[in-house]
PDB file of N, CA and C in Angstrom:
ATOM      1  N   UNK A   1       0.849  -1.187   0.000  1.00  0.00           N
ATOM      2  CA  UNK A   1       0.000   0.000   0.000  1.00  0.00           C
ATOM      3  C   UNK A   1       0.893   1.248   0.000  1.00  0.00           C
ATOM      4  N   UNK A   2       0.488   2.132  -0.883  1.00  0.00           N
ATOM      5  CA  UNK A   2       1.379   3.319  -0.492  1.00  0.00           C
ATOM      6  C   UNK A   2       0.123   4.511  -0.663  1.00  0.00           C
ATOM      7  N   UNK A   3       0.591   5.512   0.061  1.00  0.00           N
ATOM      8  CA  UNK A   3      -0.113   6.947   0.377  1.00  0.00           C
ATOM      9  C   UNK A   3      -0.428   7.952  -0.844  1.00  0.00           C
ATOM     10  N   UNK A   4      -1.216   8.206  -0.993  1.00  0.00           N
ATOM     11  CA  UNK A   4      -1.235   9.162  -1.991  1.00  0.00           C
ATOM     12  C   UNK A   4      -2.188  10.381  -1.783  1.00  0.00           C
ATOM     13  N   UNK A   5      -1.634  11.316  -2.303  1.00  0.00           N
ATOM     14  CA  UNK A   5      -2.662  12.791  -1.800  1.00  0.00           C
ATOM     15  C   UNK A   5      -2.952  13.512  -3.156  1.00  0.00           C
ATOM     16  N   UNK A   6      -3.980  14.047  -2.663  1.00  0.00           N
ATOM     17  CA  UNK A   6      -4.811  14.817  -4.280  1.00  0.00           C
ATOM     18  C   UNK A   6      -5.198  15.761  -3.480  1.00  0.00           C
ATOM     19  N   UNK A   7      -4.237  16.746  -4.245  1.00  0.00           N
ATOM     20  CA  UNK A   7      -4.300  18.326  -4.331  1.00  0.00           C
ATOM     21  C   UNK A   7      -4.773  19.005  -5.313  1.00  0.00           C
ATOM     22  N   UNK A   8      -5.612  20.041  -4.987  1.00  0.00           N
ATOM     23  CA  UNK A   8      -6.214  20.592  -6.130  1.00  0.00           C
ATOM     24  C   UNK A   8      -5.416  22.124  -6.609  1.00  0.00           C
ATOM     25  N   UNK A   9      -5.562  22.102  -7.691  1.00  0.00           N
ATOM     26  CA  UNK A   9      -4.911  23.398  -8.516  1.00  0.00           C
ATOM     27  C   UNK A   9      -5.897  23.944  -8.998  1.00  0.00           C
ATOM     28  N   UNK A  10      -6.050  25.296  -8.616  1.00  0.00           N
ATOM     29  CA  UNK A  10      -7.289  26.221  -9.363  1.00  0.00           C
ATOM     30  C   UNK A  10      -5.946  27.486  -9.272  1.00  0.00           C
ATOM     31  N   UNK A  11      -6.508  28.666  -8.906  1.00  0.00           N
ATOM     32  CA  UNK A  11      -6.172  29.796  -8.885  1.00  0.00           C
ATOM     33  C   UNK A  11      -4.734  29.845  -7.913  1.00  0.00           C
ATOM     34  N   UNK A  12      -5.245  28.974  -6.592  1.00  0.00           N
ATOM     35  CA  UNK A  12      -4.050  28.560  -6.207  1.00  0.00           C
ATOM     36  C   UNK A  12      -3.948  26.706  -5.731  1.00  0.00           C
ATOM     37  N   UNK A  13      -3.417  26.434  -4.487  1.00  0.00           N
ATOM     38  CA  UNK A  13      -2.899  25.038  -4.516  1.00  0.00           C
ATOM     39  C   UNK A  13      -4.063  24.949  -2.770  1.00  0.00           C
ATOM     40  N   UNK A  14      -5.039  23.425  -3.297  1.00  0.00           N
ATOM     41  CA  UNK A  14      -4.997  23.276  -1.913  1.00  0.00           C
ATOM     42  C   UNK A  14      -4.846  21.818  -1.933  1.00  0.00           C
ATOM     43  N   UNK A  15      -3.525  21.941  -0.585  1.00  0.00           N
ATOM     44  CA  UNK A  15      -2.832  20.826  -0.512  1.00  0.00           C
ATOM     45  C   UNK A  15      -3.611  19.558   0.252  1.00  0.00           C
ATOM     46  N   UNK A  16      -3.641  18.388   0.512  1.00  0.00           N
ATOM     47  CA  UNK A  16      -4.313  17.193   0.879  1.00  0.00           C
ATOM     48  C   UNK A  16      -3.077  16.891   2.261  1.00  0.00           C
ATOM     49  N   UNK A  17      -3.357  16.909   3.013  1.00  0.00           N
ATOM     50  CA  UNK A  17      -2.391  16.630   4.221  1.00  0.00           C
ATOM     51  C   UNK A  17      -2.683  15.422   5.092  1.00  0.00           C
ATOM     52  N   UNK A  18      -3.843  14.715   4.498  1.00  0.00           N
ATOM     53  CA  UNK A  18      -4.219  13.640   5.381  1.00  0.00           C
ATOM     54  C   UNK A  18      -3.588  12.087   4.142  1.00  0.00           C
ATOM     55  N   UNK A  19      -4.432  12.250   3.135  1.00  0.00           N
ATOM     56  CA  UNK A  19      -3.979  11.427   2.023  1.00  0.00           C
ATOM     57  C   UNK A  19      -4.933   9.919   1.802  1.00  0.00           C
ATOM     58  N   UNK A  20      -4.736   8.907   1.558  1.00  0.00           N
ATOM     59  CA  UNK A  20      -5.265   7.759   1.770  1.00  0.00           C
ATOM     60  C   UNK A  20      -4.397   7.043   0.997  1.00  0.00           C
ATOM     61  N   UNK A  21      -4.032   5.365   1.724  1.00  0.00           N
ATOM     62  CA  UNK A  21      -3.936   4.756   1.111  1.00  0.00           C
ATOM     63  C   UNK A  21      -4.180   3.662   0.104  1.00  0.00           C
ATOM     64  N   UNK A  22      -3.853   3.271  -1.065  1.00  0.00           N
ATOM     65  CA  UNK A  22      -4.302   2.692  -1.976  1.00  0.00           C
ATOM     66  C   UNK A  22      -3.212   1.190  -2.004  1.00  0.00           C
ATOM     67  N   UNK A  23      -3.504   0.196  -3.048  1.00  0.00           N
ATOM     68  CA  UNK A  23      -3.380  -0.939  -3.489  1.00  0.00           C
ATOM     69  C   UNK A  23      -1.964  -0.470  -4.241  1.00  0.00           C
ATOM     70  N   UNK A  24      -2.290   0.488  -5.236  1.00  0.00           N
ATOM     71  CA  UNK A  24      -1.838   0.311  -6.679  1.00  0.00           C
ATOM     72  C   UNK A  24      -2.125   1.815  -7.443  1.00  0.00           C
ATOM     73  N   UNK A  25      -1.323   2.046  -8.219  1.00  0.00           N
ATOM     74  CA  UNK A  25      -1.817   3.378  -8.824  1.00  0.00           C
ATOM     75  C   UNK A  25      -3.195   3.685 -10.037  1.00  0.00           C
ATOM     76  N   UNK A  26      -3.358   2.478 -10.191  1.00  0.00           N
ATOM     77  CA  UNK A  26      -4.876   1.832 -10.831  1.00  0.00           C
ATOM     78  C   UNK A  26      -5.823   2.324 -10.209  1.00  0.00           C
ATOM     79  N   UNK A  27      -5.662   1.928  -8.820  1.00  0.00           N
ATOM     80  CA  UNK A  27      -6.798   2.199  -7.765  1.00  0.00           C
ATOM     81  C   UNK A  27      -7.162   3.607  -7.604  1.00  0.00           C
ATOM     82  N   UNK A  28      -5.712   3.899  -7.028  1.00  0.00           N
ATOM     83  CA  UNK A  28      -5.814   5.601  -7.100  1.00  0.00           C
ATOM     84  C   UNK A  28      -6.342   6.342  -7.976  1.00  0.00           C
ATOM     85  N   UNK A  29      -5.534   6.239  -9.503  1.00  0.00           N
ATOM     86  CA  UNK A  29      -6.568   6.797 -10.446  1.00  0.00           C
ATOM     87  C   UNK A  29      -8.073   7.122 -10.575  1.00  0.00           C
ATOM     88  N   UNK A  30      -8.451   5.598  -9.970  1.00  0.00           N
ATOM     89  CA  UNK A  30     -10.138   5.722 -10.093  1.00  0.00           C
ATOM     90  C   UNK A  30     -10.351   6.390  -8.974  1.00  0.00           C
ATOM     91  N   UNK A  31      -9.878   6.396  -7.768  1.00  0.00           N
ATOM     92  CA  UNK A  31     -10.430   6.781  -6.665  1.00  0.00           C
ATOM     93  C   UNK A  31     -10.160   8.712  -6.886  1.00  0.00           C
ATOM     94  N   UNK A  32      -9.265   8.968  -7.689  1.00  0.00           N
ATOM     95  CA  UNK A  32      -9.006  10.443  -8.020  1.00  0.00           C
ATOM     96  C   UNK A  32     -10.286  10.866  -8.440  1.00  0.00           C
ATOM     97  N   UNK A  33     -10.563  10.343 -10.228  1.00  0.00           N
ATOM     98  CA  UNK A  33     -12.109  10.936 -10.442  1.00  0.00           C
ATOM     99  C   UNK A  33     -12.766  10.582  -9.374  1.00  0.00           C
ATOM    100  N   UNK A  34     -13.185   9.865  -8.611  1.00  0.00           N
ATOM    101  CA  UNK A  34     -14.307   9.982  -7.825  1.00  0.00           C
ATOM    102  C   UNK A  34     -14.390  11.045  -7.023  1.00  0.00           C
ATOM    103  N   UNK A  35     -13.166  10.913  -6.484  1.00  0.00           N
ATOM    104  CA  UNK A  35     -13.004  12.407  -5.496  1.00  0.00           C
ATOM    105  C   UNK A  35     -13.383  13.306  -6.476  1.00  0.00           C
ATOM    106  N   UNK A  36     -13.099  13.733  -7.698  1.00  0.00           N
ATOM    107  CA  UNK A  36     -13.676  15.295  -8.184  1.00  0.00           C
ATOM    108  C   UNK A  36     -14.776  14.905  -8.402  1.00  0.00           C
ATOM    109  N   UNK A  37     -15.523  13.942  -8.579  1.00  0.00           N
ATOM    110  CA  UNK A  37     -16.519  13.615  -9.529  1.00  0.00           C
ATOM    111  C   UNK A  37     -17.636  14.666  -8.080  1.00  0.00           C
ATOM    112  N   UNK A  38     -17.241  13.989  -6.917  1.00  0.00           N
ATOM    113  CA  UNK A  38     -17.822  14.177  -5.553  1.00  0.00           C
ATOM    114  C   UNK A  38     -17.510  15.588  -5.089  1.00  0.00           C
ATOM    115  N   UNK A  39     -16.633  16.315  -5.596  1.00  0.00           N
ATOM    116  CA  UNK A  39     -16.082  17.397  -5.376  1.00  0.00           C
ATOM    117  C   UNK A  39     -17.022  18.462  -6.510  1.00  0.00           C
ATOM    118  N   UNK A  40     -16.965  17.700  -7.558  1.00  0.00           N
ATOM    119  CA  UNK A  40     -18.144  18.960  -8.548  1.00  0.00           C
ATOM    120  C   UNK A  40     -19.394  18.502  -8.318  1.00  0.00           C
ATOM    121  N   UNK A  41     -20.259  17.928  -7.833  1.00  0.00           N
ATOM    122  CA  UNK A  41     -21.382  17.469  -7.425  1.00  0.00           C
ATOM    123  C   UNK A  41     -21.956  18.723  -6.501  1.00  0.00           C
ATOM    124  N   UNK A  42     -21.286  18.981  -5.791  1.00  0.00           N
ATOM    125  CA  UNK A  42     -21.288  19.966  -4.845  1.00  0.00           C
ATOM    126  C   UNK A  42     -21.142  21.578  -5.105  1.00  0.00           C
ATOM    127  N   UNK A  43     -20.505  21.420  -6.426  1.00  0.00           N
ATOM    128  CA  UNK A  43     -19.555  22.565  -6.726  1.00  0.00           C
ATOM    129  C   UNK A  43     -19.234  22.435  -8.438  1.00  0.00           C
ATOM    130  N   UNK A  44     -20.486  22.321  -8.910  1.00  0.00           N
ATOM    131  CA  UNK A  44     -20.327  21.819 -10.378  1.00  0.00           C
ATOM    132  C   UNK A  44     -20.110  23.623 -11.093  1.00  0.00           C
ATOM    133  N   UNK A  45     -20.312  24.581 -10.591  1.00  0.00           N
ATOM    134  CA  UNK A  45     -19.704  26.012 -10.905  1.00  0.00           C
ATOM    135  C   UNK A  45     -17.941  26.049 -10.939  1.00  0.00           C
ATOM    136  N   UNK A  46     -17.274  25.128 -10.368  1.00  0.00           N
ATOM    137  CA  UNK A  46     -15.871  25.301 -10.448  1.00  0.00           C
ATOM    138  C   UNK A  46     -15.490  24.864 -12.083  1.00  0.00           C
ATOM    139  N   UNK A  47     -15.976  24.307 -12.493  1.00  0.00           N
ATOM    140  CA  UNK A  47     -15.538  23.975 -13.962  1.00  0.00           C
ATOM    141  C   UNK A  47     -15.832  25.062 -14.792  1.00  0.00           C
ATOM    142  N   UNK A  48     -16.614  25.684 -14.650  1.00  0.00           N
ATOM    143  CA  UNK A  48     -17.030  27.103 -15.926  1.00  0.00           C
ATOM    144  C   UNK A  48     -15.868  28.169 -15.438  1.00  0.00           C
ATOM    145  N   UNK A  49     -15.269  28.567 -13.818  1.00  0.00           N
ATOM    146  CA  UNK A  49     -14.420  29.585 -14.091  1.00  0.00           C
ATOM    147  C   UNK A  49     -13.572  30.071 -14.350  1.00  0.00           C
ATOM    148  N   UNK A  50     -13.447  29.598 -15.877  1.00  0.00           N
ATOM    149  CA  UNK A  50     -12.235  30.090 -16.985  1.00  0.00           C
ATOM    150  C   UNK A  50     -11.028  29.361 -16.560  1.00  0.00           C
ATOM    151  N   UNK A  51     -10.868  28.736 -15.345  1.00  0.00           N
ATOM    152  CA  UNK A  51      -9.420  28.506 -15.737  1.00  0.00           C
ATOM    153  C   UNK A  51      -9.670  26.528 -15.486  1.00  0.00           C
ATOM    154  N   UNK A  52      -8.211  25.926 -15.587  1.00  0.00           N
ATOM    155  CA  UNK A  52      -8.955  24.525 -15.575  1.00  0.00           C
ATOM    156  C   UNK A  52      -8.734  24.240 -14.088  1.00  0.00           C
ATOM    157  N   UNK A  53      -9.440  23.334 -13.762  1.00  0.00           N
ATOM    158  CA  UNK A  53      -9.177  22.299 -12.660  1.00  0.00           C
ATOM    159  C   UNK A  53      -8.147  21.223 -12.507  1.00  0.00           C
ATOM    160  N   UNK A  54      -7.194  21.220 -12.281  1.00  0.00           N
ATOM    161  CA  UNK A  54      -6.541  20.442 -12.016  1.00  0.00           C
ATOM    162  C   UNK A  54      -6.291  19.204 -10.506  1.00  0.00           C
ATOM    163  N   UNK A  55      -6.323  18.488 -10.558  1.00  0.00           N
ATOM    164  CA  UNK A  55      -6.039  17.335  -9.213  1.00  0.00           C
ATOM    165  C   UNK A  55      -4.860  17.041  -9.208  1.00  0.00           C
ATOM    166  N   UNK A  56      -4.026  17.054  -8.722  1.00  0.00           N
ATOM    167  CA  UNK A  56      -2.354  16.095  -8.979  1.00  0.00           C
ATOM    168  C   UNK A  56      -2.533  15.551  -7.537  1.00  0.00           C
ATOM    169  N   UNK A  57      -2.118  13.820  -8.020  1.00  0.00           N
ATOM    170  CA  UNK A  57      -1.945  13.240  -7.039  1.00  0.00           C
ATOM    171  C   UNK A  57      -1.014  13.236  -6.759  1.00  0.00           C
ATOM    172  N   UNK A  58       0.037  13.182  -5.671  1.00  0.00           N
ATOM    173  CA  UNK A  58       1.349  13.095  -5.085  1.00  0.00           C
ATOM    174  C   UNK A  58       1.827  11.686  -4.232  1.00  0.00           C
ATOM    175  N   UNK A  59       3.083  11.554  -3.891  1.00  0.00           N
ATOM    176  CA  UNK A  59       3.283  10.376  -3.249  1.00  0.00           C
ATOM    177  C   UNK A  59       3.855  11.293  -1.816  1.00  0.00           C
ATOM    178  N   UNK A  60       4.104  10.764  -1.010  1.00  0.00           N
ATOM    179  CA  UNK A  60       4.376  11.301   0.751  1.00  0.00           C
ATOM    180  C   UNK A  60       5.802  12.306   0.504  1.00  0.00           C
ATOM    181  N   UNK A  61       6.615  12.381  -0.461  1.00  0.00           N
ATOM    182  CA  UNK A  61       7.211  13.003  -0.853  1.00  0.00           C
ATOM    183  C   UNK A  61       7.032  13.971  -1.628  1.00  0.00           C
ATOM    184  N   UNK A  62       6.083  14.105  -2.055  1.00  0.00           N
ATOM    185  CA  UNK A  62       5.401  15.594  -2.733  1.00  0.00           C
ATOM    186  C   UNK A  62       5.915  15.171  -4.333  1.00  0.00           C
ATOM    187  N   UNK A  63       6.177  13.999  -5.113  1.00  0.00           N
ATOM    188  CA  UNK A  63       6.570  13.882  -5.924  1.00  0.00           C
ATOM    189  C   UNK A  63       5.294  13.590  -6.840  1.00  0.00           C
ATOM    190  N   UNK A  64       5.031  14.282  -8.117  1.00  0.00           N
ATOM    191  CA  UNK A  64       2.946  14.058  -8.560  1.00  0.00           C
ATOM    192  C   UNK A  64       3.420  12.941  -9.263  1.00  0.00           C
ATOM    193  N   UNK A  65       2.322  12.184  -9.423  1.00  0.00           N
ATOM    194  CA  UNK A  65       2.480  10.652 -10.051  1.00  0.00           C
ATOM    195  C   UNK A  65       1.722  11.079 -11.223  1.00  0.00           C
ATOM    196  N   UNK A  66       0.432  11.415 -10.808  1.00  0.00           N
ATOM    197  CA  UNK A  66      -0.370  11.261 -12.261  1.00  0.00           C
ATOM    198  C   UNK A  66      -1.143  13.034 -11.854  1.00  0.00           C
ATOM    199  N   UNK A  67      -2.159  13.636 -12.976  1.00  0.00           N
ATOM    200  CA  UNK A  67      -2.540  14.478 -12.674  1.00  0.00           C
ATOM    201  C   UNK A  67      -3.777  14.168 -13.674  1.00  0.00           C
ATOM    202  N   UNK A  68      -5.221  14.339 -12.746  1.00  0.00           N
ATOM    203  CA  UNK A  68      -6.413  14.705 -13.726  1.00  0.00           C
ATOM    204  C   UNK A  68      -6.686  16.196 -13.888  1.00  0.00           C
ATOM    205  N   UNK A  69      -6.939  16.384 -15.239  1.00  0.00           N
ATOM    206  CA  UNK A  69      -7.377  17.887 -15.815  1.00  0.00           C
ATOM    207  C   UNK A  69      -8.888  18.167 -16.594  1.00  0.00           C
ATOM    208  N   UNK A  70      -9.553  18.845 -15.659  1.00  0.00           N
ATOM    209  CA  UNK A  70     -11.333  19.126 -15.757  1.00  0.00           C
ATOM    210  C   UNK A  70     -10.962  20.638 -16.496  1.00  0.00           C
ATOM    211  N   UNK A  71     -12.032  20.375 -17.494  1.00  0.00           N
ATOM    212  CA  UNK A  71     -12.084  21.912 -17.838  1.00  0.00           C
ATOM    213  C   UNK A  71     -13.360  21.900 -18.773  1.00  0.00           C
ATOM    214  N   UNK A  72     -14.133  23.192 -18.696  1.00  0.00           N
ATOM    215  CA  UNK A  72     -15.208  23.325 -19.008  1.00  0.00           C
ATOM    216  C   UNK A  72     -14.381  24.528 -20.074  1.00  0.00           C
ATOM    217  N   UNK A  73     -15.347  24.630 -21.081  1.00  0.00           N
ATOM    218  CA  UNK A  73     -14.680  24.627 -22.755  1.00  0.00           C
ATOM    219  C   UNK A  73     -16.340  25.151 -23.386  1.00  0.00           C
ATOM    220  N   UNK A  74     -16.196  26.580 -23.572  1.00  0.00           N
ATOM    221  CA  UNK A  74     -17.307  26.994 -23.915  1.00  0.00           C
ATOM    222  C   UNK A  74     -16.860  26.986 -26.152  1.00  0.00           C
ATOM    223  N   UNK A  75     -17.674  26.466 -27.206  1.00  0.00           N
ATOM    224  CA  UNK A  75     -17.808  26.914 -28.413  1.00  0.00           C
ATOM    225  C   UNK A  75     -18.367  27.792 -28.825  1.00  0.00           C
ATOM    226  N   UNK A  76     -17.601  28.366 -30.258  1.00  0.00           N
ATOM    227  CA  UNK A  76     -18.300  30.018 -30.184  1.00  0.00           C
ATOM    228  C   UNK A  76     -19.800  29.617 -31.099  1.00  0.00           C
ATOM    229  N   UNK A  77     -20.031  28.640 -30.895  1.00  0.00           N
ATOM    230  CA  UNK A  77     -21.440  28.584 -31.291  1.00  0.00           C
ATOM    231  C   UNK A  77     -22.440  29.040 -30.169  1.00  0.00           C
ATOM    232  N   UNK A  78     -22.066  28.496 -29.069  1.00  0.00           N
ATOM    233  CA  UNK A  78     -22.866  29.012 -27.525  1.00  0.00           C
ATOM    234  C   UNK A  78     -23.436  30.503 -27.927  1.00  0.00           C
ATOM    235  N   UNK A  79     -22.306  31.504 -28.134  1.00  0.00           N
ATOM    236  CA  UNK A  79     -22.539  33.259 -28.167  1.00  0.00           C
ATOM    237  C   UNK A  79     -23.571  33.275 -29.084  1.00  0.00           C
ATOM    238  N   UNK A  80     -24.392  32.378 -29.906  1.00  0.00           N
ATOM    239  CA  UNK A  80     -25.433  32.833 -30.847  1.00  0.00           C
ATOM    240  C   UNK A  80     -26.452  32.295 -30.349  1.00  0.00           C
ATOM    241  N   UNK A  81     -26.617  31.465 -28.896  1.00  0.00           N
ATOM    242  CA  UNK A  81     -27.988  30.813 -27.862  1.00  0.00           C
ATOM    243  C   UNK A  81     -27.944  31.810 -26.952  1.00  0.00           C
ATOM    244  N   UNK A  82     -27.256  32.689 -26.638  1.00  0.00           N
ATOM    245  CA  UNK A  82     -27.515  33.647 -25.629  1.00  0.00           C
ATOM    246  C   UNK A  82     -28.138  34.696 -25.787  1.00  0.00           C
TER     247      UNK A  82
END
């Protein structure tokens, strides 16, 4: 099992200081989207404000293993429904 923490990147950094441990970095992965999935559920306005969402997971050394990237992506077709 090793530790892994998911920190979020918006405007600035908020860091994960507790962490959880996982199996495998398989696991983690999935368990990453879930955490945002559960994180925009709540807060599904964080994806529209212009900048992206980022998660980076880290290992107990602050070293990022993998990173998921959310971003809400307006087309300039939208500006002709408004």
């Amino acid at each position: 099992m090793a530790r892994y923490f998911f920190n979020i990147v918006e405007n600035d950094h908020k860091i994960d200081t507790v962490g959880a441990d996982y199996a495998n970095p398989e696991i983690a992965r999935m368990e990453a989207v879930r955490f945002a999935g559960e994180m925009l559920k709540s807060e599904p306005e964080r994806v529209w404000k212009g900048a992206e969402l980022r998660i980076e997971a880290t290992d107990i050394w602050g070293t990022v293993l993998f990173t998921l990237l959310i971003a809400g992506v307006d087309a300039e077709a939208l500006a002709r429904h408004k």
